[in-house]
C-alpha atoms as a PDB file:
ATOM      1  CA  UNK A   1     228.564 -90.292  29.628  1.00  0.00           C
ATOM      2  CA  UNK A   2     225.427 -90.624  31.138  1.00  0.00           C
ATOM      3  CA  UNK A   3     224.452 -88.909  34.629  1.00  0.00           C
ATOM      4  CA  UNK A   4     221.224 -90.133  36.645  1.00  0.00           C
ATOM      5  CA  UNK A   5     219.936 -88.208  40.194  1.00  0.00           C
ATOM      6  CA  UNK A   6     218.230 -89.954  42.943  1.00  0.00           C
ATOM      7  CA  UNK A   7     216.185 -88.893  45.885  1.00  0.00           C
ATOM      8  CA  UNK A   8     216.501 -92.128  48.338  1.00  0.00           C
ATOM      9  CA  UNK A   9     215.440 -91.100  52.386  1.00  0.00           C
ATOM     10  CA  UNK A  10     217.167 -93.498  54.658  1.00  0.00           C
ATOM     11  CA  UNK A  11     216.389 -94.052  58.381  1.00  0.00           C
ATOM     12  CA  UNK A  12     219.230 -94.218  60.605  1.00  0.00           C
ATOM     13  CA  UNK A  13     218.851 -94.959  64.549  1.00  0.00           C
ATOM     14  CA  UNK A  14     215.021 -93.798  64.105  1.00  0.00           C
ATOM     15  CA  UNK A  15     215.956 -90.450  62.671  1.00  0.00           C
ATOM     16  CA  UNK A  16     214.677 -90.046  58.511  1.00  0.00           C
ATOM     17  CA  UNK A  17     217.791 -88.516  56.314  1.00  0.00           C
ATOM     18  CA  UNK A  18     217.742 -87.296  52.615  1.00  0.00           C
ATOM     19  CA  UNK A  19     220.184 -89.136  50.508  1.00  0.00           C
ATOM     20  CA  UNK A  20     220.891 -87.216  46.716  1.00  0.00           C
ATOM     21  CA  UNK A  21     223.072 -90.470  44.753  1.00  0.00           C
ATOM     22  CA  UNK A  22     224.593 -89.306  41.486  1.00  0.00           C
ATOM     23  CA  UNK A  23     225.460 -91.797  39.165  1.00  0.00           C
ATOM     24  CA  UNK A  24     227.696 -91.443  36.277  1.00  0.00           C
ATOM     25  CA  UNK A  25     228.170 -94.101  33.278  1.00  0.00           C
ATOM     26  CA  UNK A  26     230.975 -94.121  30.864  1.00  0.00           C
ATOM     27  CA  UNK A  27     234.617 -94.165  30.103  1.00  0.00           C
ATOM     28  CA  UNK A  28     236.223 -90.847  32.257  1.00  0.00           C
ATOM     29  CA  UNK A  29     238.967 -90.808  34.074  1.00  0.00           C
ATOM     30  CA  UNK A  30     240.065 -89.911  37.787  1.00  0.00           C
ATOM     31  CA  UNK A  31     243.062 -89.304  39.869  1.00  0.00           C
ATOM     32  CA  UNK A  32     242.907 -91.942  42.705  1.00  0.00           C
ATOM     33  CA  UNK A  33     245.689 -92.078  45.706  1.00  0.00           C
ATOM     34  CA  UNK A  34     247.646 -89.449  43.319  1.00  0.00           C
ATOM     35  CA  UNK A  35     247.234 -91.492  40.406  1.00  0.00           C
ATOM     36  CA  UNK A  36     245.395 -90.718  37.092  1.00  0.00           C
ATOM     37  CA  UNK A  37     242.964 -93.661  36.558  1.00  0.00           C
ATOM     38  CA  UNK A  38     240.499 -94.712  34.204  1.00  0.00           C
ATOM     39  CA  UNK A  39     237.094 -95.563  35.510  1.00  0.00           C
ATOM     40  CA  UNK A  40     233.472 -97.228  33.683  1.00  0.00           C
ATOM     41  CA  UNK A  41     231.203 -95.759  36.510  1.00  0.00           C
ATOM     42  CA  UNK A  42     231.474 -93.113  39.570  1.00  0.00           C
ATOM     43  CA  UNK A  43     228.499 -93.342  42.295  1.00  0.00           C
ATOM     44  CA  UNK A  44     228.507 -90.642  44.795  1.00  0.00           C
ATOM     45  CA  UNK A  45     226.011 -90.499  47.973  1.00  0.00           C
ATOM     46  CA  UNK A  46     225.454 -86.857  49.304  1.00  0.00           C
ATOM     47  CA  UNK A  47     224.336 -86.982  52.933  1.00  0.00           C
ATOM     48  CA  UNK A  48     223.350 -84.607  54.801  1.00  0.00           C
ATOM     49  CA  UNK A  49     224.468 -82.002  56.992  1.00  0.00           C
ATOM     50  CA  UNK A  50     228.298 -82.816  58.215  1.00  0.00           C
ATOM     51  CA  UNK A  51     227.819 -86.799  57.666  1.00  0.00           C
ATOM     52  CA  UNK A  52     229.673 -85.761  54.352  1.00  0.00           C
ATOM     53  CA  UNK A  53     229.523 -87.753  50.564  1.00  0.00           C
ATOM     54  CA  UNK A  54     230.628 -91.537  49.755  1.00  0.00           C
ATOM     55  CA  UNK A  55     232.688 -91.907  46.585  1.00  0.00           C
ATOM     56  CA  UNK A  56     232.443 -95.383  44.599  1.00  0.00           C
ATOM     57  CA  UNK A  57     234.152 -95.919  41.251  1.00  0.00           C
ATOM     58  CA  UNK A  58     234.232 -98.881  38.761  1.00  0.00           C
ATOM     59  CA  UNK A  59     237.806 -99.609  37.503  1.00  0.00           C
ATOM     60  CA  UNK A  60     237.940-100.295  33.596  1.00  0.00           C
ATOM     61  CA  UNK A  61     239.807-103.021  32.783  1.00  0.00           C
ATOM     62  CA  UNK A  62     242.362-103.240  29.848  1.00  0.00           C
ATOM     63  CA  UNK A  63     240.309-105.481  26.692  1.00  0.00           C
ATOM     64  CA  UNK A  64     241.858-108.311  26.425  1.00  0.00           C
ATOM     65  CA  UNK A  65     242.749-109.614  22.940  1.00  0.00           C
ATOM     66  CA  UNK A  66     240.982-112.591  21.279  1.00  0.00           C
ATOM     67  CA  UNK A  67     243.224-115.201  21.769  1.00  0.00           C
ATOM     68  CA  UNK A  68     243.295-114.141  25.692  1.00  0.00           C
ATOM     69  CA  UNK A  69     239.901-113.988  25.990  1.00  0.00           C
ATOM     70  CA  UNK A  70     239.514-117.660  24.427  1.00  0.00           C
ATOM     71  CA  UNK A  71     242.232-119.023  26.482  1.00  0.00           C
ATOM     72  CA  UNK A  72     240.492-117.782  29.577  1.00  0.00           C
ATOM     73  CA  UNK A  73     237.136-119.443  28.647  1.00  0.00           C
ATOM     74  CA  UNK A  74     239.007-122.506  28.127  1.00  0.00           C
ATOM     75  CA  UNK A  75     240.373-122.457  31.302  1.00  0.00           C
ATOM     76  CA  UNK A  76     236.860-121.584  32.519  1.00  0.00           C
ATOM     77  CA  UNK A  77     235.334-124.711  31.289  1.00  0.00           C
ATOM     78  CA  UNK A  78     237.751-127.024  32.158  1.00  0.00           C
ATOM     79  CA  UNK A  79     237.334-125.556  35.937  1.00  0.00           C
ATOM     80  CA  UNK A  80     233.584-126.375  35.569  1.00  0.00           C
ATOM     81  CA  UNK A  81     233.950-129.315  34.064  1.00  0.00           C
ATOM     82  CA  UNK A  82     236.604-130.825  36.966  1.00  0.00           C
ATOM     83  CA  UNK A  83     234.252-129.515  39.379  1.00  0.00           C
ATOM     84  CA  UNK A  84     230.829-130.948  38.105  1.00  0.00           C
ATOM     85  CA  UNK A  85     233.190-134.214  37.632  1.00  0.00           C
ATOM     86  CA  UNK A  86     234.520-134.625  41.142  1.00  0.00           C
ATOM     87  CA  UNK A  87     230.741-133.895  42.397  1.00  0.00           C
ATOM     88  CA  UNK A  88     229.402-136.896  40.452  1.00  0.00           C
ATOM     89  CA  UNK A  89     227.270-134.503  38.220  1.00  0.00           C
ATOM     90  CA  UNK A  90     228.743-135.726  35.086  1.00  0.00           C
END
């Protein structure tokens, strides 16, 4: 997992505020509403004083096998192709 700091300062109704964002990348997992869950990337934004921190997580997804994968490509070319169709673009 990799973690990366950042100094941002925001202004807010005139008044300048020191933001600290940590960013974390890779597989870990988190408990979510009670629930254990596994996540790809947590974002957190510190602000100051009592304006407290905003939590943002990425939800893995379960990998999909081959022939999944394929028959969702599939189903995303035929949507493109419909839609280019009915527009008279080819």
């Amino acid at each position: 997992m990799t973690t990366t700091v950042e100094y941002k300062t925001q202004v807010i109704n005139g008044k300048e505020y020191q933001l600290k964002i940590t960013r974390q990348k890779g597989l870990q997992e988190v408990v979510l509403n009670g629930e254990r869950v596994m996540v790809e990337e947590a974002a957190f934004v510190e602000w100051p004083g009592k304006m407290g921190t905003s939590k943002n997580y990425t939800v893995a997804r379960k990998p999909k096998s081959p022939e999944e994968e394929a028959a969702f490509l599939a189903r995303v070319r035929e949507i493109a192709t419909d839609g280019l169709i009915r527009q008279g673009i080819w």
